[in-house]
N, C-alpha and C. Protein backbone atom coordinates (compact mmCIF):
# COMPACT_ATOMS: atom_id res chain seq x y z
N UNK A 1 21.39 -58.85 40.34
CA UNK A 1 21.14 -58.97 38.92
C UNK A 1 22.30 -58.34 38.17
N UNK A 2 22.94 -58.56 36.85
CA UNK A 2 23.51 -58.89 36.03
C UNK A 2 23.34 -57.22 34.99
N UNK A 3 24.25 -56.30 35.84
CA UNK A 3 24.46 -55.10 34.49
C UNK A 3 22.77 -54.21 34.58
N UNK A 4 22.32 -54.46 35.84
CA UNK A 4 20.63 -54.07 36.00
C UNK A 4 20.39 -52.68 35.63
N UNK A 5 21.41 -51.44 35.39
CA UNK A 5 21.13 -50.60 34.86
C UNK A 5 21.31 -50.49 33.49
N UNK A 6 21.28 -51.63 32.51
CA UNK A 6 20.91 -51.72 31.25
C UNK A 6 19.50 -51.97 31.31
N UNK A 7 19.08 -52.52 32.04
CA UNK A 7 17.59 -53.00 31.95
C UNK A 7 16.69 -52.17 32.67
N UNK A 8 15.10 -51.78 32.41
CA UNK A 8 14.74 -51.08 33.05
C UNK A 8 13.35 -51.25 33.30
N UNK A 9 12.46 -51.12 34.28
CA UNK A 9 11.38 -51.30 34.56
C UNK A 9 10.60 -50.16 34.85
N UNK A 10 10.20 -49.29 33.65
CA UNK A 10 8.76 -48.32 33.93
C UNK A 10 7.13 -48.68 33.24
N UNK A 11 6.35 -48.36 34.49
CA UNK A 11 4.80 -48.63 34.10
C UNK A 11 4.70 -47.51 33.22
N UNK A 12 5.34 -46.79 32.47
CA UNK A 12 4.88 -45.88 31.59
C UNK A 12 5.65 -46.55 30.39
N UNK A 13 6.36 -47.64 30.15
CA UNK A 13 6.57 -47.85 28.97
C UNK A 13 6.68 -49.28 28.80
N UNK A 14 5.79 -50.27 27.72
CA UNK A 14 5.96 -51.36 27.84
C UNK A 14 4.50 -51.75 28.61
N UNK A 15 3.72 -51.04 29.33
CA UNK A 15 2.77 -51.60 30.81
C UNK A 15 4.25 -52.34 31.63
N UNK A 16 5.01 -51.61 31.53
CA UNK A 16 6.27 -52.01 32.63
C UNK A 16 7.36 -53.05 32.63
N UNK A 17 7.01 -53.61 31.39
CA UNK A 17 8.21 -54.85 30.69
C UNK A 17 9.60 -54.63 31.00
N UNK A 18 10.40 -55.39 31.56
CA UNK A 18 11.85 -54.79 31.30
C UNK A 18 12.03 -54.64 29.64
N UNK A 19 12.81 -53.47 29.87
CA UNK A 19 12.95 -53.28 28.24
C UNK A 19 14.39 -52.50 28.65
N UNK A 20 15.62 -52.44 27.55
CA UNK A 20 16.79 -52.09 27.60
C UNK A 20 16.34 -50.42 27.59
N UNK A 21 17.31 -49.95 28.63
CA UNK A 21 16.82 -48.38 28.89
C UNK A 21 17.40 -47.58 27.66
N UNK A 22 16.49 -46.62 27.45
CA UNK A 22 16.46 -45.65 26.51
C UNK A 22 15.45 -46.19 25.35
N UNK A 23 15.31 -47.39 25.36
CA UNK A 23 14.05 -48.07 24.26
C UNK A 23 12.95 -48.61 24.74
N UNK A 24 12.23 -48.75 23.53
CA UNK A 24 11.39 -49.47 23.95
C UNK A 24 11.32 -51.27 23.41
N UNK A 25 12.41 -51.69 23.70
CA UNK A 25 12.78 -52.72 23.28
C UNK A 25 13.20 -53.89 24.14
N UNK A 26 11.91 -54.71 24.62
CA UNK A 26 11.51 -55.55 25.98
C UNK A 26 12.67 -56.39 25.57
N UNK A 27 13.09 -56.79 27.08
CA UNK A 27 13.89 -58.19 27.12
C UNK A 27 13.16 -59.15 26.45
N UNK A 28 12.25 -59.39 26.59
CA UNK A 28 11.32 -60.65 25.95
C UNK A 28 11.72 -60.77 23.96
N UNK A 29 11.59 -59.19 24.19
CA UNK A 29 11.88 -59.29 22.39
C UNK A 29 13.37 -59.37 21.94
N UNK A 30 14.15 -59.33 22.45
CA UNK A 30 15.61 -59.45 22.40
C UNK A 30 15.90 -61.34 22.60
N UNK A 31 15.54 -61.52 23.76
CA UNK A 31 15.65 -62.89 23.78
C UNK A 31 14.91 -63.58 22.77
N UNK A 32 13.77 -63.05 22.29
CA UNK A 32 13.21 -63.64 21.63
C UNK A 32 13.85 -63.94 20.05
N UNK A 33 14.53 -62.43 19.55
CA UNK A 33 15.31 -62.84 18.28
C UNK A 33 16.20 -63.55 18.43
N UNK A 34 17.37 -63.64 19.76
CA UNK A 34 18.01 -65.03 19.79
C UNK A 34 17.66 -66.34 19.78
N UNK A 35 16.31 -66.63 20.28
CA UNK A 35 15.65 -67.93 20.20
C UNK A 35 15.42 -68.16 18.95
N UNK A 36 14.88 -67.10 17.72
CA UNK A 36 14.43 -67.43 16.51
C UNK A 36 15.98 -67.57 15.55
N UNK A 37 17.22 -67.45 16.30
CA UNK A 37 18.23 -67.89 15.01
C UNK A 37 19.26 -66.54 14.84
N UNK A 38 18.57 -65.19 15.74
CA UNK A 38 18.98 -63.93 14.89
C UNK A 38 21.01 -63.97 15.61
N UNK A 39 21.40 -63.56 14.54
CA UNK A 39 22.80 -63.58 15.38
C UNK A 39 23.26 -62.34 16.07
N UNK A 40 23.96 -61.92 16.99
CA UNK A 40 24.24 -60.63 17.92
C UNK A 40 24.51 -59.35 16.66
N UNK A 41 25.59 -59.49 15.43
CA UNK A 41 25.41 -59.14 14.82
C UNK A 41 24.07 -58.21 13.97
N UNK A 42 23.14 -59.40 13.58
CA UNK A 42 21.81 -59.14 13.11
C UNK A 42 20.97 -58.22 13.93
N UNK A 43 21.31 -58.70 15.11
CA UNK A 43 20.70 -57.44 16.10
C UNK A 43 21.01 -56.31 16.10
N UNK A 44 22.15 -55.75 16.11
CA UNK A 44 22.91 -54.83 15.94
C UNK A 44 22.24 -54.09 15.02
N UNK A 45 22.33 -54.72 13.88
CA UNK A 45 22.63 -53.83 12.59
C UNK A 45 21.12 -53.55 12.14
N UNK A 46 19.92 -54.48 13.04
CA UNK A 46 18.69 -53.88 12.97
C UNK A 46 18.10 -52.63 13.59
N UNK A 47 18.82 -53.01 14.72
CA UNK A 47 18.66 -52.08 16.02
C UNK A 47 19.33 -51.14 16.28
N UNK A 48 19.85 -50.19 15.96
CA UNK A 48 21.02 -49.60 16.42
C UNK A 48 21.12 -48.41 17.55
N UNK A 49 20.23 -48.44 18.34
CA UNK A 49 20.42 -48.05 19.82
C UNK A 49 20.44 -49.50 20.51
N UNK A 50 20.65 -50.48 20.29
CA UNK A 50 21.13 -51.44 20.84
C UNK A 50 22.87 -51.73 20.85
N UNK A 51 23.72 -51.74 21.92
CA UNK A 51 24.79 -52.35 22.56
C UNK A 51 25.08 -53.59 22.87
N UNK A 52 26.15 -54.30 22.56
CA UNK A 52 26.62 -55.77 22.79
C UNK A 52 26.16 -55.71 24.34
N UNK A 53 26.46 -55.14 25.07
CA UNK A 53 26.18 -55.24 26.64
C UNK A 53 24.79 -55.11 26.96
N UNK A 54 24.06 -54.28 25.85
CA UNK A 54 22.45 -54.00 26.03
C UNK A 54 21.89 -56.13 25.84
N UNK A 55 22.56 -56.64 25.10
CA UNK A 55 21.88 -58.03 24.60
C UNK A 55 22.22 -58.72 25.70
N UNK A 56 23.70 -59.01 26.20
CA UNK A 56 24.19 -59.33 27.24
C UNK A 56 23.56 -58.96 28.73
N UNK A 57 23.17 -57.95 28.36
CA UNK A 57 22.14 -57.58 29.81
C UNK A 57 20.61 -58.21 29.49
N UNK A 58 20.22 -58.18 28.60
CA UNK A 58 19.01 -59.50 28.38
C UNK A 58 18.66 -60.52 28.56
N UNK A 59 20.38 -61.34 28.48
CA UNK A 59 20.02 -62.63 28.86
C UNK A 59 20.41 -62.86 30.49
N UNK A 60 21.02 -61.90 30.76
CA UNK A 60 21.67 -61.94 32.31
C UNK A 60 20.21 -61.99 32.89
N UNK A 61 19.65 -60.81 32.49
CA UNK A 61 17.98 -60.80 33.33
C UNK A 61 17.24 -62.31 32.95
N UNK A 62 17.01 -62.54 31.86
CA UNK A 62 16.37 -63.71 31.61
C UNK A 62 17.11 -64.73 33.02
N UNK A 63 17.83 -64.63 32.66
CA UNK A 63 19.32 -66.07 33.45
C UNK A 63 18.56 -65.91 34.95
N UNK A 64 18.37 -65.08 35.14
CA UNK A 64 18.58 -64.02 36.68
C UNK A 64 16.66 -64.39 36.88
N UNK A 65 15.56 -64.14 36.29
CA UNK A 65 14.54 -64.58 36.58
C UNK A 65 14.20 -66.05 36.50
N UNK A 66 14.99 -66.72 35.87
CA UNK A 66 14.70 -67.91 35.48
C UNK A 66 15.60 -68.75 36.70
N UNK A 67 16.58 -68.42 37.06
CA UNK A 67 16.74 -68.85 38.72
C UNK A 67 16.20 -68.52 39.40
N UNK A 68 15.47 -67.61 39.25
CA UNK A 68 14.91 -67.51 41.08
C UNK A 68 13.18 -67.84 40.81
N UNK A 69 12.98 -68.57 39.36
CA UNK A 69 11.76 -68.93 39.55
C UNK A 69 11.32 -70.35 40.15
N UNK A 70 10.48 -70.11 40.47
CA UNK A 70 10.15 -72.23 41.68
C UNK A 70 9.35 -72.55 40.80
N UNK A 71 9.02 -73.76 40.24
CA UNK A 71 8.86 -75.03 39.68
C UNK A 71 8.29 -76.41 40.35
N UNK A 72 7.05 -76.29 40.27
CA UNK A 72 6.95 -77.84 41.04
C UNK A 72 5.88 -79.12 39.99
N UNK A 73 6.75 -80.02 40.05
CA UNK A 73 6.49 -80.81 38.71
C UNK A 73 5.35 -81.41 39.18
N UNK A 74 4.17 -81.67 38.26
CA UNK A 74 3.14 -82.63 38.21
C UNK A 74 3.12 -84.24 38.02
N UNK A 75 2.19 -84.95 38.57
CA UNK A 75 2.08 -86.02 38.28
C UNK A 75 1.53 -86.12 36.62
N UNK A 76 2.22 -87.05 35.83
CA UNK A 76 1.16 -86.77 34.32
C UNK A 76 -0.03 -87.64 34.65
């Protein structure tokens, strides 16, 4: 995985979400303001214990679960 000590996995914070270490600020919600439009910038300047490499390590994990997830298509 992709910069994995930006990202971090404790059952004491989150119920165990990866979330960028030192926050409590899940990958899910990071990816998620890029999906809604937000620009790296915008993140920044909302967030500011957030790092260009902290966002960059978000999507690496996303990238990084989303390959190694299996998929098996239905008949419709």
């Amino acid at each position: 995985m992709s910069d994995s000590a930006r990202i971090v996995l404790d059952p004491q914070v989150l119920a165990g979400k990866p979330v960028v270490r030192g926050t409590r600020l899940s990958v899910e919600f990071v990816v998620g303001l890029l999906a809604e439009g937000w620009s790296e910038s915008e993140i920044l300047d909302n967030f500011p214990a957030l790092e260009t490499a902290d966002i960059r390590a978000c999507l690496a994990y996303a990238r990084d679960r989303l390959a190694s997830e299996k998929t098996f298509p239905t008949a419709a």
